[in-house]
C-alpha atoms as a PDB file:
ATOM      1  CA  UNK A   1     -16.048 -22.953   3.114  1.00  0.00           C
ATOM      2  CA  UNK A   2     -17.255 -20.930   0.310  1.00  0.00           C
ATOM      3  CA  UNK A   3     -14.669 -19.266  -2.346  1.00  0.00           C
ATOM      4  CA  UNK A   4     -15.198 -15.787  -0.816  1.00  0.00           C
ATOM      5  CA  UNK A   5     -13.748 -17.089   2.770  1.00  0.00           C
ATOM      6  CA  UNK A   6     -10.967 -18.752   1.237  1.00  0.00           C
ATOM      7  CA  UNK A   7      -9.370 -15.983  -0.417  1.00  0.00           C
ATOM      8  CA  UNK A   8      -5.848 -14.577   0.737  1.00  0.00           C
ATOM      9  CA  UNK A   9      -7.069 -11.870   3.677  1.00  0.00           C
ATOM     10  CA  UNK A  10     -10.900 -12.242   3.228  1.00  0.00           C
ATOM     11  CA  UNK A  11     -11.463  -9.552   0.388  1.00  0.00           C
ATOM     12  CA  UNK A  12     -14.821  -7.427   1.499  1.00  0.00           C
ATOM     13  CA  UNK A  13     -17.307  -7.263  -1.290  1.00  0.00           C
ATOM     14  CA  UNK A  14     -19.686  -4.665  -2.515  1.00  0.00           C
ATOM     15  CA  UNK A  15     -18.566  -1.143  -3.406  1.00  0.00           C
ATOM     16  CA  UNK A  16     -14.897  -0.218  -2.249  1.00  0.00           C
ATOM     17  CA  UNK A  17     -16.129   3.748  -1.805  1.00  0.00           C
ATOM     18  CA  UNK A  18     -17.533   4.529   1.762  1.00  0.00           C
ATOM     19  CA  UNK A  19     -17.086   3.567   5.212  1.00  0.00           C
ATOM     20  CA  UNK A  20     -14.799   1.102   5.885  1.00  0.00           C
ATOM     21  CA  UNK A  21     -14.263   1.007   9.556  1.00  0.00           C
ATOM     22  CA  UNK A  22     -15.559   3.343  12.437  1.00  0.00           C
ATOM     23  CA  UNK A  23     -12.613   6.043  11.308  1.00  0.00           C
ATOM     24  CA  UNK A  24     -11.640   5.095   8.557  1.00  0.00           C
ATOM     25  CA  UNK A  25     -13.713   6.104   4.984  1.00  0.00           C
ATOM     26  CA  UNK A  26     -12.885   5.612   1.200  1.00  0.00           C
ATOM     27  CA  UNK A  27     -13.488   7.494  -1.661  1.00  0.00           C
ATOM     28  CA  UNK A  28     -12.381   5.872  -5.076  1.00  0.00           C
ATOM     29  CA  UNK A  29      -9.895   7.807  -7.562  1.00  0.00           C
ATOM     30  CA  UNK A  30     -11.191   7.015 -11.214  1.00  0.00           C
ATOM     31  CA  UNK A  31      -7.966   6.077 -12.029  1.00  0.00           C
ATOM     32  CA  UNK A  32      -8.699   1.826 -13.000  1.00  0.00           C
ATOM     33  CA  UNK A  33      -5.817   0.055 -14.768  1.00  0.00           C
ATOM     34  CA  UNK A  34      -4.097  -3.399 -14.536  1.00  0.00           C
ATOM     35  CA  UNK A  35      -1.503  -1.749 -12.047  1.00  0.00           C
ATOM     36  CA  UNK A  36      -4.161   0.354 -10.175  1.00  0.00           C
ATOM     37  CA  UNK A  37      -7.046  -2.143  -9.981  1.00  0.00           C
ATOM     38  CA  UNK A  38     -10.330  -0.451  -9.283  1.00  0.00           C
ATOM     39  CA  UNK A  39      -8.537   2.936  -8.705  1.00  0.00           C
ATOM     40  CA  UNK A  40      -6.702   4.532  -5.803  1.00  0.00           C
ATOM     41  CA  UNK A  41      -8.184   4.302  -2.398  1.00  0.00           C
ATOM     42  CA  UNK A  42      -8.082   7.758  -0.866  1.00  0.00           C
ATOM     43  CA  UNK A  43      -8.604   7.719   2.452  1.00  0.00           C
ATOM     44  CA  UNK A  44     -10.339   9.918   4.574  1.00  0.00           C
ATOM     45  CA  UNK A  45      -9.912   9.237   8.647  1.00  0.00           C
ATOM     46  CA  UNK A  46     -11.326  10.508  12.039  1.00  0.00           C
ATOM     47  CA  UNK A  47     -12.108  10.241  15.252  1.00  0.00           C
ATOM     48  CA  UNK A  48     -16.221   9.685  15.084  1.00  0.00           C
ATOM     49  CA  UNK A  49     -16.924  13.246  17.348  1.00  0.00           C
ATOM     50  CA  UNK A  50     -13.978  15.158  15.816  1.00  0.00           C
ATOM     51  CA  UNK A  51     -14.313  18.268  12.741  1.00  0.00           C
ATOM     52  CA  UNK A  52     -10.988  17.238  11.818  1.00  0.00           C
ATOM     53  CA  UNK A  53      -9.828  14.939   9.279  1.00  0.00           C
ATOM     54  CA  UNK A  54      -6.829  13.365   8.123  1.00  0.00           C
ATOM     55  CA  UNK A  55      -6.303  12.181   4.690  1.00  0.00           C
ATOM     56  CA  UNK A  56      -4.240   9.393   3.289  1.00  0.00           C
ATOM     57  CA  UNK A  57      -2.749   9.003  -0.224  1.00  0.00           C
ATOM     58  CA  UNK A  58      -4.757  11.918  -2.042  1.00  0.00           C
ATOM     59  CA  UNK A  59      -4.359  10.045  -5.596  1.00  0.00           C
ATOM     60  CA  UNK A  60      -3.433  11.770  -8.711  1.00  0.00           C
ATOM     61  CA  UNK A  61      -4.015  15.365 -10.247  1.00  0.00           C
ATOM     62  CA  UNK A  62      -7.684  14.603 -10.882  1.00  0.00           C
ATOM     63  CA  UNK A  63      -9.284  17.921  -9.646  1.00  0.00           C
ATOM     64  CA  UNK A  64     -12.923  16.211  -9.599  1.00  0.00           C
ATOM     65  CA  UNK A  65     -11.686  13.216  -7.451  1.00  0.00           C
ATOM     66  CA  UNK A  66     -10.012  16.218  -5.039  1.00  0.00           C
ATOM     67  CA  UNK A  67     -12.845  17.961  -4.895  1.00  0.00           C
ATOM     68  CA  UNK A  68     -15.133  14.772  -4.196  1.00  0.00           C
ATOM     69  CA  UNK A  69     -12.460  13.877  -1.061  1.00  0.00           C
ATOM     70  CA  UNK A  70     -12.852  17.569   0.378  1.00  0.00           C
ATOM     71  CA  UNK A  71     -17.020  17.274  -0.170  1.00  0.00           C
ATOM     72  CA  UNK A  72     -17.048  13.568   1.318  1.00  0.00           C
ATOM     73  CA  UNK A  73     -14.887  15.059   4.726  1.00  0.00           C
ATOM     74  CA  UNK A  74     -17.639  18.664   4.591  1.00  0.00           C
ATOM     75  CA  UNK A  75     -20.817  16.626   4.797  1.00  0.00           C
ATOM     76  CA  UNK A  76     -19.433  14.090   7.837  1.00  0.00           C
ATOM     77  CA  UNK A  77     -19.223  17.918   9.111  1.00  0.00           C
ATOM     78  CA  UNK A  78     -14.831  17.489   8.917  1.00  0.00           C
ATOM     79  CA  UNK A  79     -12.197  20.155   7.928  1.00  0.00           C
ATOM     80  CA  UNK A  80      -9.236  18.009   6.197  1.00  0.00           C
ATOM     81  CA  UNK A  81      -5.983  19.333   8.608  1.00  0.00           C
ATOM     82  CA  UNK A  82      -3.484  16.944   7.289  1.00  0.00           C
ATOM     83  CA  UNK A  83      -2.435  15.289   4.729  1.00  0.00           C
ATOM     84  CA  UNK A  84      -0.384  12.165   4.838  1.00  0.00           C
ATOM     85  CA  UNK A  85       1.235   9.902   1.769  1.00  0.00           C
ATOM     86  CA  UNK A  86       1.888   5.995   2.020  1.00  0.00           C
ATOM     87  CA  UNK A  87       4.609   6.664  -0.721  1.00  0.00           C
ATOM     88  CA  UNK A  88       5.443   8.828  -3.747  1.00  0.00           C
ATOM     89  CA  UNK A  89       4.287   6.839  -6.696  1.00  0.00           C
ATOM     90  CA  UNK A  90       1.967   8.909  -8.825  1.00  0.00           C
ATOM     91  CA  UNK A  91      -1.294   7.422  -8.796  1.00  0.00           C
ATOM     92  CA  UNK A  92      -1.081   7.978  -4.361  1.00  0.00           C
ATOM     93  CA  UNK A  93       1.129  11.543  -4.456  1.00  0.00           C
ATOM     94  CA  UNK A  94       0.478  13.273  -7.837  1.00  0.00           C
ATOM     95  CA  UNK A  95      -2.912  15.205  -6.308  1.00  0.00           C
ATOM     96  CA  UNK A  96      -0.964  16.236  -3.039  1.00  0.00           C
ATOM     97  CA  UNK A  97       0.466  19.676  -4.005  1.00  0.00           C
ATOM     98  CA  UNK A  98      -3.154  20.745  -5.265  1.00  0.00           C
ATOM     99  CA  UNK A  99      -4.918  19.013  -2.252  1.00  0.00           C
ATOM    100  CA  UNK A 100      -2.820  20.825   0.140  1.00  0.00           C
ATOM    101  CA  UNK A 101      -3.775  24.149  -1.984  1.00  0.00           C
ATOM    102  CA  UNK A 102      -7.778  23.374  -2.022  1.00  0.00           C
ATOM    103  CA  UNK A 103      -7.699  22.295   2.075  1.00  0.00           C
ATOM    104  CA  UNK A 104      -4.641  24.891   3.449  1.00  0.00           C
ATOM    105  CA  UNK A 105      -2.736  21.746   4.524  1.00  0.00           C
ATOM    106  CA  UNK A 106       0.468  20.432   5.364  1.00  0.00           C
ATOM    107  CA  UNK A 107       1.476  17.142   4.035  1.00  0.00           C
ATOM    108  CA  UNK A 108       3.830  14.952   5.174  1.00  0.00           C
ATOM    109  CA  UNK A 109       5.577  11.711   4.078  1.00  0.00           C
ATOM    110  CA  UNK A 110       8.910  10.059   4.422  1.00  0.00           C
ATOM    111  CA  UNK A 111      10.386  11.770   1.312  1.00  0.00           C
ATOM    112  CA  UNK A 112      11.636  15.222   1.924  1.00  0.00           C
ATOM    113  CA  UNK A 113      10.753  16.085  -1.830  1.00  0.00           C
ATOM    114  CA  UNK A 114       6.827  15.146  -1.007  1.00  0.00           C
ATOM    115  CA  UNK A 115       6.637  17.406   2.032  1.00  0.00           C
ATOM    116  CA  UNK A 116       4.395  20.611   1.763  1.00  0.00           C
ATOM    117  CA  UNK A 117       4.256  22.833   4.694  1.00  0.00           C
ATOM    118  CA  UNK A 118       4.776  20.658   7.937  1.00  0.00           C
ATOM    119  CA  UNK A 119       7.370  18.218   9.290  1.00  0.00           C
ATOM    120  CA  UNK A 120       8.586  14.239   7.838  1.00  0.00           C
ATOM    121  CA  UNK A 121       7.313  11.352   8.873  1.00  0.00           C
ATOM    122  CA  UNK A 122       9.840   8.542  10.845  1.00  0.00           C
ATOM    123  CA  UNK A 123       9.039   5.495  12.526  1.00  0.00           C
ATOM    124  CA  UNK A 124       7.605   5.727  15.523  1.00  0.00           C
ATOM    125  CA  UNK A 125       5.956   8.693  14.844  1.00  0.00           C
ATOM    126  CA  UNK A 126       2.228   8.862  15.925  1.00  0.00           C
ATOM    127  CA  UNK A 127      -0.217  11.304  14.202  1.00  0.00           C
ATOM    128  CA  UNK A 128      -2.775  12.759  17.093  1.00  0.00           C
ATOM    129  CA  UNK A 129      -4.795  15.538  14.864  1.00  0.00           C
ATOM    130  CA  UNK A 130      -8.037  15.621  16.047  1.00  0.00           C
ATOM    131  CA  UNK A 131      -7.656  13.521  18.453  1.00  0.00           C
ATOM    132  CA  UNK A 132      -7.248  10.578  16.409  1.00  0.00           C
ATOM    133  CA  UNK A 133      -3.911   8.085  16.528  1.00  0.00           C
ATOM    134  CA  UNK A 134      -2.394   7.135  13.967  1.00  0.00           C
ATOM    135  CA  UNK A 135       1.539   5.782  14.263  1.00  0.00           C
ATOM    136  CA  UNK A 136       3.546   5.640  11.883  1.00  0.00           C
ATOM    137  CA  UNK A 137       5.129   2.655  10.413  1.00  0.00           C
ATOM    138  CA  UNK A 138       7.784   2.128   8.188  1.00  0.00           C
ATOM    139  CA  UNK A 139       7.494  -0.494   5.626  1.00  0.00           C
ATOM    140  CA  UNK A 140      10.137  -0.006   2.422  1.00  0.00           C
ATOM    141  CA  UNK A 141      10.487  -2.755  -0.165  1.00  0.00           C
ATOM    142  CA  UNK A 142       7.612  -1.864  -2.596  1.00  0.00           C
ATOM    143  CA  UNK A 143       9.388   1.370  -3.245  1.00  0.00           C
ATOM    144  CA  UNK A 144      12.063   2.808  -0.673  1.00  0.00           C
ATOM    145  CA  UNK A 145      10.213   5.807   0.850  1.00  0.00           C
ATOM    146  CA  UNK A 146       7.267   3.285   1.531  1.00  0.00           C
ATOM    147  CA  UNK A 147       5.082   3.607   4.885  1.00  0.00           C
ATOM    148  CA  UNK A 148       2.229   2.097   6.923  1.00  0.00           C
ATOM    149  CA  UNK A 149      -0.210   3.353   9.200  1.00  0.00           C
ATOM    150  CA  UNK A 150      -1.423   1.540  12.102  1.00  0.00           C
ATOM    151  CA  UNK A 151      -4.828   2.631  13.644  1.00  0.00           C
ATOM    152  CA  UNK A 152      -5.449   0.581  16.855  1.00  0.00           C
ATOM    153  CA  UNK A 153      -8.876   1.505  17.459  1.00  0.00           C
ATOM    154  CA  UNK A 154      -9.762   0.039  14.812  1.00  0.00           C
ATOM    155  CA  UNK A 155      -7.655  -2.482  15.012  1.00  0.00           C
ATOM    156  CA  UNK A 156      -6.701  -1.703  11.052  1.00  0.00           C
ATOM    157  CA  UNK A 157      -3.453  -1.104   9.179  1.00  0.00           C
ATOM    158  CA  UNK A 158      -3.635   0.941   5.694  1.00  0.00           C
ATOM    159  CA  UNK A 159      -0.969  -0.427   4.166  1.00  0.00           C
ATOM    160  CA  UNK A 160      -0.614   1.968   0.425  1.00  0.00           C
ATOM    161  CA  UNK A 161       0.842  -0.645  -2.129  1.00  0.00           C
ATOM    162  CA  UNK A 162       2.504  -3.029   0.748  1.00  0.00           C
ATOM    163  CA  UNK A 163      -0.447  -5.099   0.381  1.00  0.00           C
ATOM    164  CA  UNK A 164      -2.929  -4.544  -1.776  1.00  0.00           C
ATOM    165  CA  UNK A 165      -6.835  -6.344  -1.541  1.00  0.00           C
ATOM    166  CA  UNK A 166      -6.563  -7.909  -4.172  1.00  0.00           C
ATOM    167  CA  UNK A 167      -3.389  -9.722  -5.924  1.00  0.00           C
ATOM    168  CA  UNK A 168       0.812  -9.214  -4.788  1.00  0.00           C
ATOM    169  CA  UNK A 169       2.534  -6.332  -5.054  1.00  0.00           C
ATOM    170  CA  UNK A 170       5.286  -5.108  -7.208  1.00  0.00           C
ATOM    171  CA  UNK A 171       8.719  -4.606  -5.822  1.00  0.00           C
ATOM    172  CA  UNK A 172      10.018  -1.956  -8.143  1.00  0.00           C
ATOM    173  CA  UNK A 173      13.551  -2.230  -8.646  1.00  0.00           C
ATOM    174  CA  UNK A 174      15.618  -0.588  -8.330  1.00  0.00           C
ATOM    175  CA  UNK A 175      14.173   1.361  -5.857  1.00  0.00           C
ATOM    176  CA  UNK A 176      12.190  -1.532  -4.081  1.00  0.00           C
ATOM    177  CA  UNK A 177      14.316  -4.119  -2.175  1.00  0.00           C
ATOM    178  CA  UNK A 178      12.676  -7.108  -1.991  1.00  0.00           C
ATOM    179  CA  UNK A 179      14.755  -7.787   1.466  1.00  0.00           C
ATOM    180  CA  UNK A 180      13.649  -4.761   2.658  1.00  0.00           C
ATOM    181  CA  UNK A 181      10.099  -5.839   1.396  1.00  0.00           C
ATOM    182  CA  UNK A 182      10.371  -8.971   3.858  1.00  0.00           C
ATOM    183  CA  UNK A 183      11.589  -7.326   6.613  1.00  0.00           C
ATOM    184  CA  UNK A 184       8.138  -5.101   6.311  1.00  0.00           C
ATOM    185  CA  UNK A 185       5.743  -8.004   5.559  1.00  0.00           C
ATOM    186  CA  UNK A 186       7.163  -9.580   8.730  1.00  0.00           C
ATOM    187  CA  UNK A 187       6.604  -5.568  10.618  1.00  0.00           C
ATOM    188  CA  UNK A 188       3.161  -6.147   9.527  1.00  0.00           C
ATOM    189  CA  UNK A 189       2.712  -9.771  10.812  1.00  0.00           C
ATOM    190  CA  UNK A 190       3.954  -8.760  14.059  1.00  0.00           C
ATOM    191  CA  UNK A 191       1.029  -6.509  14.175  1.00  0.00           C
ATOM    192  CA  UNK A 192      -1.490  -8.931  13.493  1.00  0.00           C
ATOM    193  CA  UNK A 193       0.192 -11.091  16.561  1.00  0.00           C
ATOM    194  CA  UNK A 194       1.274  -8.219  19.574  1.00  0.00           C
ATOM    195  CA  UNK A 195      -1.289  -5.732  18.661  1.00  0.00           C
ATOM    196  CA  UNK A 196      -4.437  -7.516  17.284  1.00  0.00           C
ATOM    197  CA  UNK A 197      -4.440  -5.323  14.189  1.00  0.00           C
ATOM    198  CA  UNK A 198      -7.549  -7.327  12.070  1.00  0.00           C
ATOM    199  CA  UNK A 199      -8.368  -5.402   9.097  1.00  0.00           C
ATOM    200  CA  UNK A 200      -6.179  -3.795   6.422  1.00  0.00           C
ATOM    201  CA  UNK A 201      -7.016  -0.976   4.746  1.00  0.00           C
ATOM    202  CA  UNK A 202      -5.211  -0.835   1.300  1.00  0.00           C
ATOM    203  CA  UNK A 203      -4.433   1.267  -0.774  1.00  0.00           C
ATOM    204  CA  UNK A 204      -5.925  -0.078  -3.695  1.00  0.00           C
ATOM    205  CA  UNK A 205      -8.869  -2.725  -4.079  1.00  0.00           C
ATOM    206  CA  UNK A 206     -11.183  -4.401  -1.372  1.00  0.00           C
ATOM    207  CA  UNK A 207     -10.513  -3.900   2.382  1.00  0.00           C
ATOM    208  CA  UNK A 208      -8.904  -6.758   3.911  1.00  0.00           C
ATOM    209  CA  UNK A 209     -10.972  -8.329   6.995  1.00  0.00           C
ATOM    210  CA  UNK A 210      -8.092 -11.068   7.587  1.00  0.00           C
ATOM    211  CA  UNK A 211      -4.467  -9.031   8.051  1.00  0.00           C
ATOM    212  CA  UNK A 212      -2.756 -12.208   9.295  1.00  0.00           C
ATOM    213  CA  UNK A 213      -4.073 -14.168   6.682  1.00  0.00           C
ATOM    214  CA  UNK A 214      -3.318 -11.617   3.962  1.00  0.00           C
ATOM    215  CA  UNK A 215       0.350 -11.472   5.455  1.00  0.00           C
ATOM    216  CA  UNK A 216       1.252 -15.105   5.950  1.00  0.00           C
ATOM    217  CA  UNK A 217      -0.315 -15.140   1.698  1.00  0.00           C
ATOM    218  CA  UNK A 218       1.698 -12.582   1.050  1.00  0.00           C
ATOM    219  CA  UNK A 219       4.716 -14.115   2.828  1.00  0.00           C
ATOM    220  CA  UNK A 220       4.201 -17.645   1.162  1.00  0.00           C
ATOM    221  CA  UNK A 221       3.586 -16.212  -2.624  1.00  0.00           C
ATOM    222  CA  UNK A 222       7.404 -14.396  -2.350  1.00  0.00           C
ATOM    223  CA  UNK A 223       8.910 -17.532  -1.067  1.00  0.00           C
ATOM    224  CA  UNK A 224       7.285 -19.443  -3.801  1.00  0.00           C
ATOM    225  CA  UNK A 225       8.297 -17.049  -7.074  1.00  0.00           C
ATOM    226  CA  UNK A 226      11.902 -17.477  -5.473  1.00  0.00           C
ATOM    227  CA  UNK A 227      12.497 -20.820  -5.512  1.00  0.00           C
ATOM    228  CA  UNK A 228      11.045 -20.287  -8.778  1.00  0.00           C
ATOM    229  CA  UNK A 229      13.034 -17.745  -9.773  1.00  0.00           C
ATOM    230  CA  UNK A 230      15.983 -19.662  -8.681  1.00  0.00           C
ATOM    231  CA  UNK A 231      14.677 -22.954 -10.847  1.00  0.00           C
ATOM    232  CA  UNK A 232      14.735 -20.846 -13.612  1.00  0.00           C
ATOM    233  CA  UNK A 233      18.099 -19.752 -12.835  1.00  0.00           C
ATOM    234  CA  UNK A 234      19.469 -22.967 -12.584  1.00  0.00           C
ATOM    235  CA  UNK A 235      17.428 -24.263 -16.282  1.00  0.00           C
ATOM    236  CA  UNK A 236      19.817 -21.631 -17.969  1.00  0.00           C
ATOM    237  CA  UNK A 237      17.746 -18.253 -17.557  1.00  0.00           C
ATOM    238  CA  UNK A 238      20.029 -15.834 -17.194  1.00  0.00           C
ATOM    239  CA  UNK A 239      18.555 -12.389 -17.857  1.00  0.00           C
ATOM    240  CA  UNK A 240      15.576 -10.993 -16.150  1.00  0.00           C
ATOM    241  CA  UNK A 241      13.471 -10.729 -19.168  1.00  0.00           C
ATOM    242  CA  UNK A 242      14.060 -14.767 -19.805  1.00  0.00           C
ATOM    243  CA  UNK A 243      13.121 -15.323 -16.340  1.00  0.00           C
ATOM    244  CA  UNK A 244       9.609 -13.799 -16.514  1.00  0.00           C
ATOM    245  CA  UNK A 245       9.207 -15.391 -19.560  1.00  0.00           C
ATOM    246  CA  UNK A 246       9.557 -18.871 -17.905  1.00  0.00           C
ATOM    247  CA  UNK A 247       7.649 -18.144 -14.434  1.00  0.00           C
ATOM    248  CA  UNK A 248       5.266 -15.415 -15.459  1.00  0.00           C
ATOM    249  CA  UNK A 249       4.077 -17.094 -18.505  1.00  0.00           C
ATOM    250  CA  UNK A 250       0.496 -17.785 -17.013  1.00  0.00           C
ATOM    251  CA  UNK A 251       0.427 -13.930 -16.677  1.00  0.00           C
ATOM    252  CA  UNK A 252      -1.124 -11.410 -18.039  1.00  0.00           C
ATOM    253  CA  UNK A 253       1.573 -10.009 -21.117  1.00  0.00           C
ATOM    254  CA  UNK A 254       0.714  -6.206 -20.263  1.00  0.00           C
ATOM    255  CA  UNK A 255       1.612  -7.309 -16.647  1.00  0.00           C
ATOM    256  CA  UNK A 256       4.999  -8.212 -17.395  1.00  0.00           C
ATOM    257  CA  UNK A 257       7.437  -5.053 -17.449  1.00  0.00           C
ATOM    258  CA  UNK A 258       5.998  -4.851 -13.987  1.00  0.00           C
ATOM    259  CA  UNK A 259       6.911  -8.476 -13.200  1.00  0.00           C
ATOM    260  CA  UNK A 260      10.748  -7.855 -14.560  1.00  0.00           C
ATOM    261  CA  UNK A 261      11.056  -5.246 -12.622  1.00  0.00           C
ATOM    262  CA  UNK A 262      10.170  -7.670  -9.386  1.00  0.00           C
ATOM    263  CA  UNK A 263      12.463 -10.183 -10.975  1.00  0.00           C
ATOM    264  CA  UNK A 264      15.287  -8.000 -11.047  1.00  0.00           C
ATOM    265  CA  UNK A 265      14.666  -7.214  -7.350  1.00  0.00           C
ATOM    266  CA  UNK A 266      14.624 -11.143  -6.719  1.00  0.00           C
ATOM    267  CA  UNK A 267      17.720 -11.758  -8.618  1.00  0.00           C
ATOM    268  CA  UNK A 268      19.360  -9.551  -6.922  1.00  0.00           C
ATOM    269  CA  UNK A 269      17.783 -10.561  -3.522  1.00  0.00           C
ATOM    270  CA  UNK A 270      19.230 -14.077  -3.960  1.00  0.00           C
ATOM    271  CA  UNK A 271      22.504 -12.883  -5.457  1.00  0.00           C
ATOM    272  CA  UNK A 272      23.083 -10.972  -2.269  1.00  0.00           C
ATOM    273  CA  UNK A 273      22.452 -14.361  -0.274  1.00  0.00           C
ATOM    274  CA  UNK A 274      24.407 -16.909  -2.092  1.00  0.00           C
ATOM    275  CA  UNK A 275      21.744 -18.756  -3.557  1.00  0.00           C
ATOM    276  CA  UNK A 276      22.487 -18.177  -7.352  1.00  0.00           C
ATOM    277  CA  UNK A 277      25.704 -16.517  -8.852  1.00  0.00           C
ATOM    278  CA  UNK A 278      25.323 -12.771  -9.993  1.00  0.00           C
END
């Protein structure tokens, strides 16, 4: 087995920009940092004999990246009719008012305050523009408004930050619940299982070309940083900050607001169920 294979979810390499699947193309924001990785993955996806496109996650207010998103769709020979948003965290939503100006479209997400133009999205919703189907799934915990979206012929998920291609996700307390957060990563397992869903799509780093692996990693690495989280609890570390101090000192320094903020969300996770007192 070589080190590429045994990565969590078989990370694709090369270039993250371009095709991905038969529907489903990125185009890279130029937005890099520790939180965003390589950038935000826009994505751009279509039925393969359709003018219409769908876009997911436009990124932020970076009018060249926009305007590379709306080329990208013109030369496949696409108008962009929708836009959609995986959540409302800057670096996936900031762009969306100006996209929707530069393409006359609607967008929709979860979050009445994100929607231009058109109606919500809910679970169980499926998207048919152009032909194409795209249903809607709701997966909260890395922020509260958070969503999926399930493409079955592809057999793909693009997940936004529920799972990213490369490294865990933040839950960001307050308004991630890292309950709710396992509740989703087990939404997402059960479409690896029931409806052979292979690839994700995420919505920042490498494309995924195990989902069940990437899940069942995903899964494992929460269940581990709780029982660590609850070792350090029991040692004497009280506060959040003296937690991630204790089990995030391998990491990264500039990393660690972002880990507190997933500490919080475990403390509170395991206050809730018994397992250390609040």
């Amino acid at each position: 087995m070589t080190e590429a294979a045994a990565l969590p979810g078989q990370p694709r390499g090369g270039v993250i920009s371009g095709p991905a699947t038969t529907r489903a193309h990125c185009v890279l924001a130029p937005n890099p940092s520790a939180m965003t990785l390589d950038g935000t993955n826009t994505w751009i996806v279509a039925e393969p004999d359709s003018d219409l496109a769908v876009v997911i996650d436009p990124g932020p207010l970076d009018e060249s990246h926009l305007q590379a998103v709306i080329d990208t769709a013109e030369r496949a020979g696409r108008r962009i009719a929708l836009t959609l948003l995986t959540h409302g965290h800057p670096d996936h939503a900031d762009g969306a008012a100006r996209f929707a100006e530069l393409t006359r479209s609607s967008v929709r997400a979860l979050d009445p305050a994100l929607r231009l133009g058109g109606e919500g999205l809910a679970a169980g919703d499926v998207i048919t523009t152009g032909g194409l189907e795209l249903r809607v799934v709701p997966t909260p915990g890395h922020t509260a408004d958070s969503l999926s979206f399930h493409l079955p012929a592809d057999r793909a998920v693009l997940t936004g930050d529920t799972i990213l291609g490369r490294g865990t996700t933040v839950v960001a307390h307050p308004d991630g619940r890292l309950g709710d957060y396992l509740d989703s990563l087990r939404r997402l397992r059960s479409l690896t299982v029931d409806d052979g869903v292979a690839t994700v799509l995420p919505g920042h780093g490498p494309v995924l070309n195990d989902a069940q692996g990437a899940v069942e990693f995903y899964l494992a690495h929460r269940a581990n940083r709780l029982a660590q989280v609850e070792t350090a609890v029991e040692a004497g570390h009280r506060t959040a900050a003296e937690v991630v101090a204790s089990v995030y000192a391998d990491v990264d320094r500039s990393l660690w607001p972002a880990a507190e903020l997933s500490v919080r969300a475990q403390l509170e996770y395991l206050g809730e169920h018994g397992l250390i007192e609040e």
